[in-house]
C-alpha atoms as a PDB file:
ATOM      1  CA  UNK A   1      21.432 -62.608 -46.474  1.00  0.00           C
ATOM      2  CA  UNK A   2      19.568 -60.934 -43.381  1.00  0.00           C
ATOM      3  CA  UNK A   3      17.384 -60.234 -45.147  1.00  0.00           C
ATOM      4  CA  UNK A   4      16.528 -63.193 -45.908  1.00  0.00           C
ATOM      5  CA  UNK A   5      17.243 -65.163 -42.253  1.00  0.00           C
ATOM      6  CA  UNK A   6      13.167 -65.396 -40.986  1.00  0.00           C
ATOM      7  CA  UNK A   7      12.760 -67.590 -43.965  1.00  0.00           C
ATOM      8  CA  UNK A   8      15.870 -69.464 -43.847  1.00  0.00           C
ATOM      9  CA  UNK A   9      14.286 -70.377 -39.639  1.00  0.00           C
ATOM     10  CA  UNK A  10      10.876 -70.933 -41.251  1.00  0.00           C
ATOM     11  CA  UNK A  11      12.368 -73.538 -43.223  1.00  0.00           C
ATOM     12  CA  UNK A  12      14.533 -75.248 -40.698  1.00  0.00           C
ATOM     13  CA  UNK A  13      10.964 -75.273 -38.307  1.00  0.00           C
ATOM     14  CA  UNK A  14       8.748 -76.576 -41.353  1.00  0.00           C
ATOM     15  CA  UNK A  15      11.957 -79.509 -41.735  1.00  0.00           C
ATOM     16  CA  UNK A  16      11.674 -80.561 -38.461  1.00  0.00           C
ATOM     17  CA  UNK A  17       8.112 -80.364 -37.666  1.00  0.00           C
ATOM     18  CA  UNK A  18       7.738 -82.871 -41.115  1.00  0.00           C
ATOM     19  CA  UNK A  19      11.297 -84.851 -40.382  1.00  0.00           C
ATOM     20  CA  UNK A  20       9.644 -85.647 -36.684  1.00  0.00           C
ATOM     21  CA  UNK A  21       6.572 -86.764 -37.842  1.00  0.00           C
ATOM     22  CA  UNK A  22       7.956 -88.756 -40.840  1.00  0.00           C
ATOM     23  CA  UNK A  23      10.286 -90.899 -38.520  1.00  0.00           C
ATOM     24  CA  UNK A  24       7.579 -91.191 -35.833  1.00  0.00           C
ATOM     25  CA  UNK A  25       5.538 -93.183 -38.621  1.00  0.00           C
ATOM     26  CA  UNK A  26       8.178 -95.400 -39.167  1.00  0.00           C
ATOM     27  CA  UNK A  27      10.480 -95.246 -35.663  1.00  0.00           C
ATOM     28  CA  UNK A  28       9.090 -95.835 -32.648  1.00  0.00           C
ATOM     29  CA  UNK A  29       9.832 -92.615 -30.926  1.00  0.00           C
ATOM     30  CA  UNK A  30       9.031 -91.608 -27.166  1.00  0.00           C
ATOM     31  CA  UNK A  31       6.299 -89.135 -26.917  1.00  0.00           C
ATOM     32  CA  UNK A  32       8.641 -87.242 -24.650  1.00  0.00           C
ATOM     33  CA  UNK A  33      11.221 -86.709 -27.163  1.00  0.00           C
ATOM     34  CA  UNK A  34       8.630 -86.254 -30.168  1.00  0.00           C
ATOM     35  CA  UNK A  35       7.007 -83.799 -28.242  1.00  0.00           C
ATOM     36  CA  UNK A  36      10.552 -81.953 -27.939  1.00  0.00           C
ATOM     37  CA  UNK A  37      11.272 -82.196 -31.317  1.00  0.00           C
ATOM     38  CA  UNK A  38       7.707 -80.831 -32.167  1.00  0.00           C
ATOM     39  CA  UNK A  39       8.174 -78.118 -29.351  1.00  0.00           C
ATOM     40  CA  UNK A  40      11.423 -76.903 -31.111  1.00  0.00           C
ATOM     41  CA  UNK A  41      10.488 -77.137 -34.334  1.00  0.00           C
ATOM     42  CA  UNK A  42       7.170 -74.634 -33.573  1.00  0.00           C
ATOM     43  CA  UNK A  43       9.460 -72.637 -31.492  1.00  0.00           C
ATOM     44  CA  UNK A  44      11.802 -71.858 -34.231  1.00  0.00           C
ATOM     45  CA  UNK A  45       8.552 -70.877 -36.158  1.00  0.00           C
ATOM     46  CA  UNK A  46       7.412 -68.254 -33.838  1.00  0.00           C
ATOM     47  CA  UNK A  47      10.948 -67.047 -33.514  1.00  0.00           C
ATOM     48  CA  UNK A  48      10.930 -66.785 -37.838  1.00  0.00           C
ATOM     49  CA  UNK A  49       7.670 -64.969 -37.411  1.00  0.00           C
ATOM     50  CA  UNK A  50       9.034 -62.310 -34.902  1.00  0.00           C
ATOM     51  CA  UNK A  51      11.739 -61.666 -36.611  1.00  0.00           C
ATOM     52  CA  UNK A  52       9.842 -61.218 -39.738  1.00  0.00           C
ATOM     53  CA  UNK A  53       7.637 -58.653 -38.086  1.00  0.00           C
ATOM     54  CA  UNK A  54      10.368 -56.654 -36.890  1.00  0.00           C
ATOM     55  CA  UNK A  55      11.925 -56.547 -40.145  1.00  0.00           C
ATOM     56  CA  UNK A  56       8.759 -54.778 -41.793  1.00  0.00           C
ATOM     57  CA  UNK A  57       8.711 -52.946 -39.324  1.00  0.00           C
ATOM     58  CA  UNK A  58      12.189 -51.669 -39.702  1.00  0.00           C
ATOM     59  CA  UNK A  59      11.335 -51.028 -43.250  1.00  0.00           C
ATOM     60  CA  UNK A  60       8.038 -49.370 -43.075  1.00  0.00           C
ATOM     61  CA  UNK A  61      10.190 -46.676 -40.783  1.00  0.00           C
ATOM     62  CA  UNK A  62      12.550 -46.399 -43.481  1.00  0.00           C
ATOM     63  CA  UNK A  63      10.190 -45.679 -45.761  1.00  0.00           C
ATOM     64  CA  UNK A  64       8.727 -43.216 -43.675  1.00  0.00           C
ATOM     65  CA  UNK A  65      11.953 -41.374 -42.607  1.00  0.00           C
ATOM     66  CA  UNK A  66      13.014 -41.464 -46.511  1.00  0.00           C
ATOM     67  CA  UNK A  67       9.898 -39.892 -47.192  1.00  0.00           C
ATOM     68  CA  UNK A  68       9.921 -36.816 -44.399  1.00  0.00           C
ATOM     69  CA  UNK A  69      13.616 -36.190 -45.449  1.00  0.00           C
ATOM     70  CA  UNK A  70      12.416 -36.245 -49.550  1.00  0.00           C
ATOM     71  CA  UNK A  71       9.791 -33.884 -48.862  1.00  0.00           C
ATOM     72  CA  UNK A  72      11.555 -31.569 -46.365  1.00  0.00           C
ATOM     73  CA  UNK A  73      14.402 -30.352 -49.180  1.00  0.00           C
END
């Protein structure tokens, strides 16, 4: 399941970015609080592609460290 959180938040941004814009075509909604909405929803999307990042990160070390450790016995 962690592994799979950054695309879990990629999904919830890509909802809300669409969900926003959907009801603004149909609902009048104050610029102000689309622009929130829109604000959040990109927010969460940077935050998915952070934490995607970090996770290959975190694996390309592992991969590394698993391979020193292989090749030192």
């Amino acid at each position: 399941m962690k592994k799979r959180k950054h695309l879990i938040l990629t999904a919830i941004g890509l909802l809300l970015l669409v969900f926003t814009w959907l009801v603004a075509q149909f609902i009048f909604i104050p610029d102000s609080l689309k622009g929130v909405l829109m604000g959040i929803g990109i927010g969460i999307e940077v935050l998915a592609l952070i934490k995607c990042n970090g996770a290959k990160k975190r694996q390309l070390k592992m991969r590394a460290d698993n391979t020193v450790n292989s090749t030192m016995f």
